[in-house]
Protein backbone atom coordinates (compact mmCIF):
# COMPACT_ATOMS: atom_id res chain seq x y z
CA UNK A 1 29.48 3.69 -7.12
CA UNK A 2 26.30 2.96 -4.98
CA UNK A 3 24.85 -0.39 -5.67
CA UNK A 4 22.01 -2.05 -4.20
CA UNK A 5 20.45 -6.22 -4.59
CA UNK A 6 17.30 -6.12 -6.19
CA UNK A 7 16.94 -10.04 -5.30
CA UNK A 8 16.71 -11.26 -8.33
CA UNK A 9 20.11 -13.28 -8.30
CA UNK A 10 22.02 -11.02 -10.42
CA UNK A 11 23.41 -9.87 -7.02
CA UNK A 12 24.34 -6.12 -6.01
CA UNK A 13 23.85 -4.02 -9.39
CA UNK A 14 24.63 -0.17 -9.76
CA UNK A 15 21.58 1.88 -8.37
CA UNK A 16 20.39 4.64 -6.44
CA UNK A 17 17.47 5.89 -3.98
CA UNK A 18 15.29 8.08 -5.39
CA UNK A 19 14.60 11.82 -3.99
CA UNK A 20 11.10 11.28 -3.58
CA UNK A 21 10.21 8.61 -1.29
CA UNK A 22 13.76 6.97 -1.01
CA UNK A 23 12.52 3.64 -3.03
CA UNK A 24 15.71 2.02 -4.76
CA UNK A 25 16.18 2.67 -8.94
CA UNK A 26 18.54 0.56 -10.85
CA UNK A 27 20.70 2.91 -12.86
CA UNK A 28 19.43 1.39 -16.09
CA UNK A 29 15.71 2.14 -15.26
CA UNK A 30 14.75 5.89 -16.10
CA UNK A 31 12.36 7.36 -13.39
CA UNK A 32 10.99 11.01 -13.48
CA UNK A 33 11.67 13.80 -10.84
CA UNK A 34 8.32 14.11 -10.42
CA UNK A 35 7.69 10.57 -9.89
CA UNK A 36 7.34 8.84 -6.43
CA UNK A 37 8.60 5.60 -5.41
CA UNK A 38 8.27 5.14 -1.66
CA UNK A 39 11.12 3.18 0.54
CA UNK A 40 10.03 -0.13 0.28
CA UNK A 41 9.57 0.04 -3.57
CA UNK A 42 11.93 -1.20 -6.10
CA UNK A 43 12.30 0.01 -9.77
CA UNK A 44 14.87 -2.50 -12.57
CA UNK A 45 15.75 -3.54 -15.43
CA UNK A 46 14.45 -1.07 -18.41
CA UNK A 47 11.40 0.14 -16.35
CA UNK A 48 10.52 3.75 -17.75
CA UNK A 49 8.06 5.74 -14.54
CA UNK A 50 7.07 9.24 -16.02
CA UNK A 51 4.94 12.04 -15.07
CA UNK A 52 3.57 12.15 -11.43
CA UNK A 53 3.44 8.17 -11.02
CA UNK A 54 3.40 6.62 -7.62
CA UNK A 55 5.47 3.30 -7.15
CA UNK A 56 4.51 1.52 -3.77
CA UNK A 57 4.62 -1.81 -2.83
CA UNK A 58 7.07 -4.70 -0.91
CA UNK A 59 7.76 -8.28 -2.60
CA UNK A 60 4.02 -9.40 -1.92
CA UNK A 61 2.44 -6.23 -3.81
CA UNK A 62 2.70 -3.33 -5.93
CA UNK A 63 0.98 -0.01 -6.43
CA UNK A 64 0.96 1.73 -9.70
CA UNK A 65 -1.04 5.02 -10.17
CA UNK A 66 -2.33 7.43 -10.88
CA UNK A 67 -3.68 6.35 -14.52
CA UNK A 68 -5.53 7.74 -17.09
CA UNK A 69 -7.95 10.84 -16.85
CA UNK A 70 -9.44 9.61 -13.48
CA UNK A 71 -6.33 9.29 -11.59
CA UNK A 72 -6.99 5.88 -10.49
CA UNK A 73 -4.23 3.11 -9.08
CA UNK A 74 -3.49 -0.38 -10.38
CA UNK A 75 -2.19 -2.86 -7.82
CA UNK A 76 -0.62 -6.00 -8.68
CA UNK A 77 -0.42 -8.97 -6.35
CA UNK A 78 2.40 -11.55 -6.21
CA UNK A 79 0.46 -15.20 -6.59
CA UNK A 80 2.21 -18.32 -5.52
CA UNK A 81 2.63 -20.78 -8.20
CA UNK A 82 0.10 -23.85 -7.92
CA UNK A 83 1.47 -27.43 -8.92
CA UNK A 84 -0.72 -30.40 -9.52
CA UNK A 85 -0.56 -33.27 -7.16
């Protein structure tokens, strides 16, 4: 059984590289064939990807797309957390 660390501290969990763009998939998550996640992308937990869907992104960023009738792309940034002095 393949397993890979998603670095989340739950340490190495069973997964596998997807066909299209070689981006890491926990076993649990369900991705479609037709779905892209490129190399440096990871995919956990319960995530569901369908359709044509492009996952890109490292631990700073993430690319979701395309959406909706226009096709566009949703990125999400990672934010540090802010404390008060």
């Amino acid at each position: 059984m393949i397993k890979h660390d998603f670095g989340d501290d739950r340490g190495a969990v069973p997964a596998h590289q997807h066909k299209n763009g070689g981006g890491w998939v926990e076993n649990t998550a369900e991705v479609s064939d037709s779905a892209w996640v490129s190399g440096n992308a990871l995919v956990s937990g319960n995530a569901l990807v369908s359709g044509n869907a492009l996952v890109s992104g490292n631990a700073d960023y993430i690319t979701i797309g395309p959406l909706g009738s226009r096709g566009g792309f949703i990125t999400f940034t990672k934010t540090p957390y802010l404390q008060a002095a």
